[in-house]
Each structure stands twice: as C-alpha cells, then as structure tokens.
C-alpha atoms as a PDB file:
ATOM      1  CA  UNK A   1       0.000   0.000   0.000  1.00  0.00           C
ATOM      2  CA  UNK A   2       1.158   3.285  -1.014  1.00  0.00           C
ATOM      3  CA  UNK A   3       2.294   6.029   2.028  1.00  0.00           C
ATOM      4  CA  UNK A   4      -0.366   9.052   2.445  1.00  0.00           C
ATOM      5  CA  UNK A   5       3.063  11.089   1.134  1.00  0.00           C
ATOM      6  CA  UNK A   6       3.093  13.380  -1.585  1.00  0.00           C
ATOM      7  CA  UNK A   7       6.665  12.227  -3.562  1.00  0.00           C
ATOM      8  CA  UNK A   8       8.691  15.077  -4.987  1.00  0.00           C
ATOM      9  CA  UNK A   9      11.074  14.766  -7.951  1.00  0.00           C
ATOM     10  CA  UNK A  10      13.265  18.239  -7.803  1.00  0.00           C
ATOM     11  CA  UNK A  11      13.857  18.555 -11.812  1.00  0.00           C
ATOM     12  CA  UNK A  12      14.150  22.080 -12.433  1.00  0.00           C
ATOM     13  CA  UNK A  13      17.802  22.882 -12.390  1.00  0.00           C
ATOM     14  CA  UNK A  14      19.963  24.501 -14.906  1.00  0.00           C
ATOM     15  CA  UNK A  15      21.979  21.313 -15.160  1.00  0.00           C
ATOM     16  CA  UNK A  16      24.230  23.923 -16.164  1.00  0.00           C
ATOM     17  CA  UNK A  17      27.593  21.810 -14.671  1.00  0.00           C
ATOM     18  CA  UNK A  18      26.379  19.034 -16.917  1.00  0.00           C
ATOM     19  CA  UNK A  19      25.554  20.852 -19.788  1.00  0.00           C
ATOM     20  CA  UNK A  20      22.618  18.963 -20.726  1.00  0.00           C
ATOM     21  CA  UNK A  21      18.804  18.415 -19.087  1.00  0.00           C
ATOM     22  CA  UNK A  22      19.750  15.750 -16.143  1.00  0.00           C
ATOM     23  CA  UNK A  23      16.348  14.566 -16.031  1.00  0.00           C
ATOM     24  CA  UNK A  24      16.740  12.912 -19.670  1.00  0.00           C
ATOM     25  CA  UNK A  25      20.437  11.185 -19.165  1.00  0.00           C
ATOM     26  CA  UNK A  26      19.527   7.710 -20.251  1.00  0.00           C
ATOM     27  CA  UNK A  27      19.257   5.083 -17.369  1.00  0.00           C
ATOM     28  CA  UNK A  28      19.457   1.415 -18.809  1.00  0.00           C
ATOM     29  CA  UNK A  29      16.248   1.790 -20.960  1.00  0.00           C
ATOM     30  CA  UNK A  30      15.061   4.786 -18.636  1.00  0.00           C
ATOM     31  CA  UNK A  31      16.026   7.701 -18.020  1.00  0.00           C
ATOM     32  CA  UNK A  32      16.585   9.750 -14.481  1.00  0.00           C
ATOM     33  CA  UNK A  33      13.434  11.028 -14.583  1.00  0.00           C
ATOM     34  CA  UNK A  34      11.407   8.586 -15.258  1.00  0.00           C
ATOM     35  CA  UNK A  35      13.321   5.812 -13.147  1.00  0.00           C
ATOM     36  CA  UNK A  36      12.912   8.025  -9.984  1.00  0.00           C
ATOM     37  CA  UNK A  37       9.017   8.778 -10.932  1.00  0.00           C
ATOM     38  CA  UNK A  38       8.284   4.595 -11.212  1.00  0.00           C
ATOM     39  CA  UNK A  39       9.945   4.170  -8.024  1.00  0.00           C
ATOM     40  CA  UNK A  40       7.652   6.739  -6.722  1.00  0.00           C
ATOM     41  CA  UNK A  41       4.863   6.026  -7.643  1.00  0.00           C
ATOM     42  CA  UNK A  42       5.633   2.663  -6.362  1.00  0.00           C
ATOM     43  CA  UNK A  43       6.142   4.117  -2.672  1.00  0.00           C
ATOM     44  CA  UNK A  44       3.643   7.277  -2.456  1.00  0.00           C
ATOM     45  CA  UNK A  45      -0.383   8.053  -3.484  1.00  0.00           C
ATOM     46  CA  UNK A  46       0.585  11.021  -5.117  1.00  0.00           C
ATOM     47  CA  UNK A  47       3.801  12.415  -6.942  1.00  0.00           C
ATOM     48  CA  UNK A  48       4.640  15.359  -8.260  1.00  0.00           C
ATOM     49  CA  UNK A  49       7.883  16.741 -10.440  1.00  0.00           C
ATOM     50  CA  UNK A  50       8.857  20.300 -10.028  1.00  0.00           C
ATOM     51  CA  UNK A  51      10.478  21.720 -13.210  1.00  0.00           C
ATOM     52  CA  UNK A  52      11.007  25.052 -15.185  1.00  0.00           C
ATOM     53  CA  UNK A  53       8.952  24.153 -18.157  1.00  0.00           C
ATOM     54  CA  UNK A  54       6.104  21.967 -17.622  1.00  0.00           C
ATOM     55  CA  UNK A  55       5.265  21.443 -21.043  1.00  0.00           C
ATOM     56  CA  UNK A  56       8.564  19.366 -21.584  1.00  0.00           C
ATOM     57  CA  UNK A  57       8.021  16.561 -20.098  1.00  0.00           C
ATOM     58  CA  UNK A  58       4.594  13.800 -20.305  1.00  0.00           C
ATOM     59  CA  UNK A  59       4.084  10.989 -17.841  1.00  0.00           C
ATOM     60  CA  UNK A  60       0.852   9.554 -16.825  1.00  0.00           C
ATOM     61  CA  UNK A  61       0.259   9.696 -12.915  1.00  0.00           C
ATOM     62  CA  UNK A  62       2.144  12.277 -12.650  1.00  0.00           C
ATOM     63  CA  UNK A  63       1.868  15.922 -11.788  1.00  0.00           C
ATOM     64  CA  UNK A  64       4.153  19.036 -13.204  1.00  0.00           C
ATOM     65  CA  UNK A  65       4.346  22.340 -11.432  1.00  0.00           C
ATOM     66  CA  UNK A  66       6.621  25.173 -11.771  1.00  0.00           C
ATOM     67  CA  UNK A  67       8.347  27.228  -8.845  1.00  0.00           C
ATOM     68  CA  UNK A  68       5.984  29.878  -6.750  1.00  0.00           C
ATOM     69  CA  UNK A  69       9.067  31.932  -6.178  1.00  0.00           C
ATOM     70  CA  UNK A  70      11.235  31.051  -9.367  1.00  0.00           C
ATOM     71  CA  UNK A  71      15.025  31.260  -9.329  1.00  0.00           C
ATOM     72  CA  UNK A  72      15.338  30.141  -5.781  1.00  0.00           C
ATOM     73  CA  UNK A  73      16.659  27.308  -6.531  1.00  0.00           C
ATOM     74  CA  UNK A  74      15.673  23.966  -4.306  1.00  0.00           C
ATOM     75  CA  UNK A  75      14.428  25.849  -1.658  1.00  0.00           C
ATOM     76  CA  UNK A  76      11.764  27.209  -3.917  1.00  0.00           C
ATOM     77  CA  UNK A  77      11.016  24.194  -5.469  1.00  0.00           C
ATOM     78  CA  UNK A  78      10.013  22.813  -2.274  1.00  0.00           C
ATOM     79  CA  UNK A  79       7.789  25.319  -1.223  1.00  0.00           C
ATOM     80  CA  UNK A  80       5.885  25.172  -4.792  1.00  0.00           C
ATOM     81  CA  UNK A  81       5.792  21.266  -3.674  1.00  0.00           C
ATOM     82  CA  UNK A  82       4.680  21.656  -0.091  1.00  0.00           C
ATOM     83  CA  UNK A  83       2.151  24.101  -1.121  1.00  0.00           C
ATOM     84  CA  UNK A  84       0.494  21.989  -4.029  1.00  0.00           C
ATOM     85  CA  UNK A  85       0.701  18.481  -2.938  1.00  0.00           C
ATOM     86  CA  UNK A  86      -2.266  17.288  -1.806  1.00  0.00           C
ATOM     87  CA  UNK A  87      -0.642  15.278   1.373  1.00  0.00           C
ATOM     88  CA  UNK A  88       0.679  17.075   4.692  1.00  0.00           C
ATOM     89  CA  UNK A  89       4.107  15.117   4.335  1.00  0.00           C
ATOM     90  CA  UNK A  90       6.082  15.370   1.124  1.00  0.00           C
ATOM     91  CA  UNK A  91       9.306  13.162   0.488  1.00  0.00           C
ATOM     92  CA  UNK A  92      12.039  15.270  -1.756  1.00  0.00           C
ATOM     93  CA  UNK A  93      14.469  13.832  -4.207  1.00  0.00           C
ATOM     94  CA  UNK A  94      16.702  15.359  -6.658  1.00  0.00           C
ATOM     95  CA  UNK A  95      16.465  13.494 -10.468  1.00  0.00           C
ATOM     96  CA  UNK A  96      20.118  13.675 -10.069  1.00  0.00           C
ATOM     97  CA  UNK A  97      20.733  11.201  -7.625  1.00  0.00           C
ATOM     98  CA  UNK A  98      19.463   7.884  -9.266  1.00  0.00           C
ATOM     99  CA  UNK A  99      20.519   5.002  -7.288  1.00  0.00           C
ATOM    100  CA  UNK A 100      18.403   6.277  -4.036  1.00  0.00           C
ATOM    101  CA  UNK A 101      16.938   3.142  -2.398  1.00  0.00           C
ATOM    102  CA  UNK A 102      13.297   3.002  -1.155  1.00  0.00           C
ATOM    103  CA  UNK A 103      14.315   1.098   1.353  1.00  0.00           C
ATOM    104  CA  UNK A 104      16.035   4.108   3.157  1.00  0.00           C
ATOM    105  CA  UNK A 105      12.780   6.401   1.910  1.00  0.00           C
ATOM    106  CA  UNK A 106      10.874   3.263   4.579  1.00  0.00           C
ATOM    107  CA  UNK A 107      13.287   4.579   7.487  1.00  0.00           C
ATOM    108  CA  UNK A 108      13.198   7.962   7.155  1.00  0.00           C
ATOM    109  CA  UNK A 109       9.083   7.920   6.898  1.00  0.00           C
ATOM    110  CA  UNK A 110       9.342   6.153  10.436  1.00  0.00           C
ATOM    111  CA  UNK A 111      11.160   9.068  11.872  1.00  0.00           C
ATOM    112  CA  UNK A 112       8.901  11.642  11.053  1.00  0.00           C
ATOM    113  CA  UNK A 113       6.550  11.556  14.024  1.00  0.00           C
ATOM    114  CA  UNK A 114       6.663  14.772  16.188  1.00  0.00           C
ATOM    115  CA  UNK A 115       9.236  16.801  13.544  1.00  0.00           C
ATOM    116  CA  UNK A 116       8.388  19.171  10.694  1.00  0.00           C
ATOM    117  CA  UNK A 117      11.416  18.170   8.608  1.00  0.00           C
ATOM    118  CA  UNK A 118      13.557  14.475   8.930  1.00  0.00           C
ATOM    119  CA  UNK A 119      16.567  14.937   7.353  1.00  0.00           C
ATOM    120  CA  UNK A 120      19.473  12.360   6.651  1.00  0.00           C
ATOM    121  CA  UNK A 121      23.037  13.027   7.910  1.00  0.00           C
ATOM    122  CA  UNK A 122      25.685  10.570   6.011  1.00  0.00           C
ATOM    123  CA  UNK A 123      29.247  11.029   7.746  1.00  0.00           C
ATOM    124  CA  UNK A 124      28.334  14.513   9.159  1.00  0.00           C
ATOM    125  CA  UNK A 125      26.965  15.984   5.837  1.00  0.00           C
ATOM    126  CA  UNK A 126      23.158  16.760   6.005  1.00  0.00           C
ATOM    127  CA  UNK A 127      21.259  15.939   2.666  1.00  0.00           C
ATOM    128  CA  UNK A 128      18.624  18.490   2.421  1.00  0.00           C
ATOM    129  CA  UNK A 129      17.118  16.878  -1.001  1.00  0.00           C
ATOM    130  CA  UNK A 130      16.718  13.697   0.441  1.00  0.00           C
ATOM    131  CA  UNK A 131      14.284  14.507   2.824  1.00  0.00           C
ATOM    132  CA  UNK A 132      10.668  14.847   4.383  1.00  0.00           C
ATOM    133  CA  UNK A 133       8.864  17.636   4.614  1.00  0.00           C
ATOM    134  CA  UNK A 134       6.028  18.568   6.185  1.00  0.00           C
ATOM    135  CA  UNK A 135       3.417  21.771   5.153  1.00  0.00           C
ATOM    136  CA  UNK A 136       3.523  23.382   8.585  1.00  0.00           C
ATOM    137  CA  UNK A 137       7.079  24.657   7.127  1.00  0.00           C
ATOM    138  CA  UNK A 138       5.534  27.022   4.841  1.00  0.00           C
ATOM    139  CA  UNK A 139       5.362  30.120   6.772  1.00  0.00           C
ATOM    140  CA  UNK A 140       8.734  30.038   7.982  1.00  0.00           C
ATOM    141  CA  UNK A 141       9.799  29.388   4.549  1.00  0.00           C
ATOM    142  CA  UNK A 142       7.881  31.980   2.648  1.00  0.00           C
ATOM    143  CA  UNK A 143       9.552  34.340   5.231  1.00  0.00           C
ATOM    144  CA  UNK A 144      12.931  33.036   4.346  1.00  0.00           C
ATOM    145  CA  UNK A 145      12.139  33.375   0.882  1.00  0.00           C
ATOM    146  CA  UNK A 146      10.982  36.425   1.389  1.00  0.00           C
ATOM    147  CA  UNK A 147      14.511  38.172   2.952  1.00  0.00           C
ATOM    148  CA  UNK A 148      16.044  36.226   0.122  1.00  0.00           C
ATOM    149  CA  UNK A 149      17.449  33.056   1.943  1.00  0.00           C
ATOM    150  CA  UNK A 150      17.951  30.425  -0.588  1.00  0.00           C
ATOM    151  CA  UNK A 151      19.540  27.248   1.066  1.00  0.00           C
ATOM    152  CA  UNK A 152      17.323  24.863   2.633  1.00  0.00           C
ATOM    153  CA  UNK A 153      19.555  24.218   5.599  1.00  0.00           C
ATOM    154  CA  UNK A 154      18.628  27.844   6.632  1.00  0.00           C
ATOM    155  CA  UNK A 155      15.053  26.955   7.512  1.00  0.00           C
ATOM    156  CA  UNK A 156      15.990  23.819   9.630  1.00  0.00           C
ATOM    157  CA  UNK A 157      16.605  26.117  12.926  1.00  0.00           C
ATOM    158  CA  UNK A 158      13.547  27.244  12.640  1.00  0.00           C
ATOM    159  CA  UNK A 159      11.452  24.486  12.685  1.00  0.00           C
ATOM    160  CA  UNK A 160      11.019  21.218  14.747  1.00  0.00           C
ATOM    161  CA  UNK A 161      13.939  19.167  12.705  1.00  0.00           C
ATOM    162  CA  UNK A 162      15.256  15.480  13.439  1.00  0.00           C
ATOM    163  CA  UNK A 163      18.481  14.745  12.000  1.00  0.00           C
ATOM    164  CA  UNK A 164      18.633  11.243  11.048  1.00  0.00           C
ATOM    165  CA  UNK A 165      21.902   9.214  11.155  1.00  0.00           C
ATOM    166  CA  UNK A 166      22.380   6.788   8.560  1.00  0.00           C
ATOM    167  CA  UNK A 167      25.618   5.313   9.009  1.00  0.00           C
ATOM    168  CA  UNK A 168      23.378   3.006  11.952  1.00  0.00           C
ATOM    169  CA  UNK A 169      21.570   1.616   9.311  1.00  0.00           C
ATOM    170  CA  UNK A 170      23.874   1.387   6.259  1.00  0.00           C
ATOM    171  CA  UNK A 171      27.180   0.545   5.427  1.00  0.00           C
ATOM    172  CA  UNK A 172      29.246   3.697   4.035  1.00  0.00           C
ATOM    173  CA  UNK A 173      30.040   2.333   1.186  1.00  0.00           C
ATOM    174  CA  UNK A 174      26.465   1.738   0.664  1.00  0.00           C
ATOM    175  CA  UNK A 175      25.620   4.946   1.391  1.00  0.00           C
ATOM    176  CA  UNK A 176      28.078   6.638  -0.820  1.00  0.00           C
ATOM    177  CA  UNK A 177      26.907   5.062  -3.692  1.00  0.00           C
ATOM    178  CA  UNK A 178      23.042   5.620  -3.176  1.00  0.00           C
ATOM    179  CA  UNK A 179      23.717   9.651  -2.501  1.00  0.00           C
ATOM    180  CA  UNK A 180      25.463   9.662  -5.580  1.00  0.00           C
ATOM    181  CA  UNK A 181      24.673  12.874  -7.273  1.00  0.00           C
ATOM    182  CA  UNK A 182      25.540  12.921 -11.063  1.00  0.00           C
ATOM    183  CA  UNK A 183      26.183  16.687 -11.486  1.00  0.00           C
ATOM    184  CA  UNK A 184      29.020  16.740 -14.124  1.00  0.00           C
ATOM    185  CA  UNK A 185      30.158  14.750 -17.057  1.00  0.00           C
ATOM    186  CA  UNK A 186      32.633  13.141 -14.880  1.00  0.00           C
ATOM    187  CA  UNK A 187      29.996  12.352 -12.175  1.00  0.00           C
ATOM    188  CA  UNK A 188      28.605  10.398 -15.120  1.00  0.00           C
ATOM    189  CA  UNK A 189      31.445   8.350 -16.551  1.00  0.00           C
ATOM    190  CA  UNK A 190      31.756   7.557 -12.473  1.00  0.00           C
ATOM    191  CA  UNK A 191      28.081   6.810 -12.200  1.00  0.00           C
ATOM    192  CA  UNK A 192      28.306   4.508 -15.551  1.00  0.00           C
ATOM    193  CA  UNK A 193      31.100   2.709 -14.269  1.00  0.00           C
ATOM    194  CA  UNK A 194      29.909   2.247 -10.564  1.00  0.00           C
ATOM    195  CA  UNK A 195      26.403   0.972 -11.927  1.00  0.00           C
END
C-alpha cells in the first residue's frame, strides 16, 4: 500500500555543470526522470515533479508544477511542492541522484513523528534533497524566501527538525553510492562505471 506522502522529484535545475537536461540522461532503458518517478509512484499516493517548463516533459500519474518563487533554486522548489501536494508530508528527491533506495525512503518515513522536517546526515553531511517535509514549514519558509534566503539548511533552525543518522543503518560504502549525485560529465562516466 502506497504512504499518504506526496513524492517530490526536484527537476528544475539549470543542469548547467552538466551541460545537458539531467532529467533525460539515459538510465538502462530509462532515463533519471522517469526511473525516480516509477519508483515513486511505487512508494507514495501522489507524486509530483517540479520543473522550469512543464510542457517538456509527459508521464501519466504524474503531476508538473513550476516554482511559486522562481530562481530560488531547491528551496523554492520545495515550497511550490509543499504548497500543491495534496498530502501534509512530502518526500524530496533530486532526479540527479538515481541510485536512491526506497528502502532508506521506509526509514526515514518512520522518523517523522513529532518533527516538521527528517533529514538524513551521512558522515556529518546533512542531505537536504533527500528529505521529508512537512506543510507546517511554509510560513517560515515563505519568510525566508521572502529576505532572500535560498539554502534549505537555513530553515531547519527554525522548525522542529530530526536529524537522522544513517551510518546506523547502512554501510558507508552503501551509502556513498546511493547519494550519488551525477552533477558533471565526470559524475557520469563515475556513475556509468559504478552501476
């Protein structure tokens, strides 16, 4: 049974590092997008992919928005996903990172009882677009918006966080292969070779 959790595919980057749309980079017979949107749809009732031009990409049960505030870059792409999706939880993940593991989405969901945000921390580094969210954090983060703070890790004082350690539940290597992100062409010649 699916979670009552609204998945999130971040996919409106420049890609500008890679210098080519991220979201199409050919996975086995998939690509990044649309490998990360079956796997979501597998795990939530309701996903949604927030880009920069809806009309360029088409997939059935799926939902495109745009950014409220645009060129905010993830943090604004969350909001426009917090305040559209039709759950009070929404699970972020960047179409960059392909190998994520719903297995590790599972653990995180378990955690979020009591918190506005769970984040996972991997060997002391917090990953902000691997996370859950939940809608109470839209005032706080229309106000950061709003003075112009752009990085998500700003609005995680403000609001009831719980910063999950992985390295109890995976191995490193494990986890260093999962948070992969694939942000230049070298990322990908490492990404093709790892896979």
């Amino acid at each position: 049974m699916a979670y009552n959790v609204t998945g999130i595919l971040l996919a409106g980057g420049k890609s500008s590092r890679m210098g080519k749309d991220k979201a199409l980079i050919k996975y086995g017979e998939e690509t990044f997008l649309s490998n990360s949107v079956k796997k979501l749809n597998n795990l939530f009732d309701e996903v949604v992919v927030v880009v920069d031009n809806v009309e360029k990409y088409h997939f059935e049960n799926v939902r495109f928005i745009k950014d409220i505030y645009p060129g905010n870059g993830p943090m604004g792409g969350i909001h426009a996903a917090l305040k559209t999706a039709k759950n009070d939880w929404i699970f972020v993940i960047p179409c960059d990172m392909p190998l994520w593991e719903p297995f590790l989405v599972d653990e995180i969901l378990k955690h979020r009882f009591n918190y506005d945000i769970v984040v996972p921390i991997i060997e002391d580094y917090v990953e902000p677009l691997f996370a859950l969210y939940k809608k109470t954090c839209i005032p706080l983060m229309e106000e950061c918006l709003s003075r112009g703070l752009k990085k998500v890790l700003e609005l995680y004082p403000l609001v009831n966080t719980n910063y999950l350690n992985l390295d109890k539940i995976c191995e490193r290597e494990e986890l260093s292969k999962i948070f992969f992100n694939v942000n230049t062409p070298e990322d990908l010649h490492r990404f093709r070779v790892m896979d």
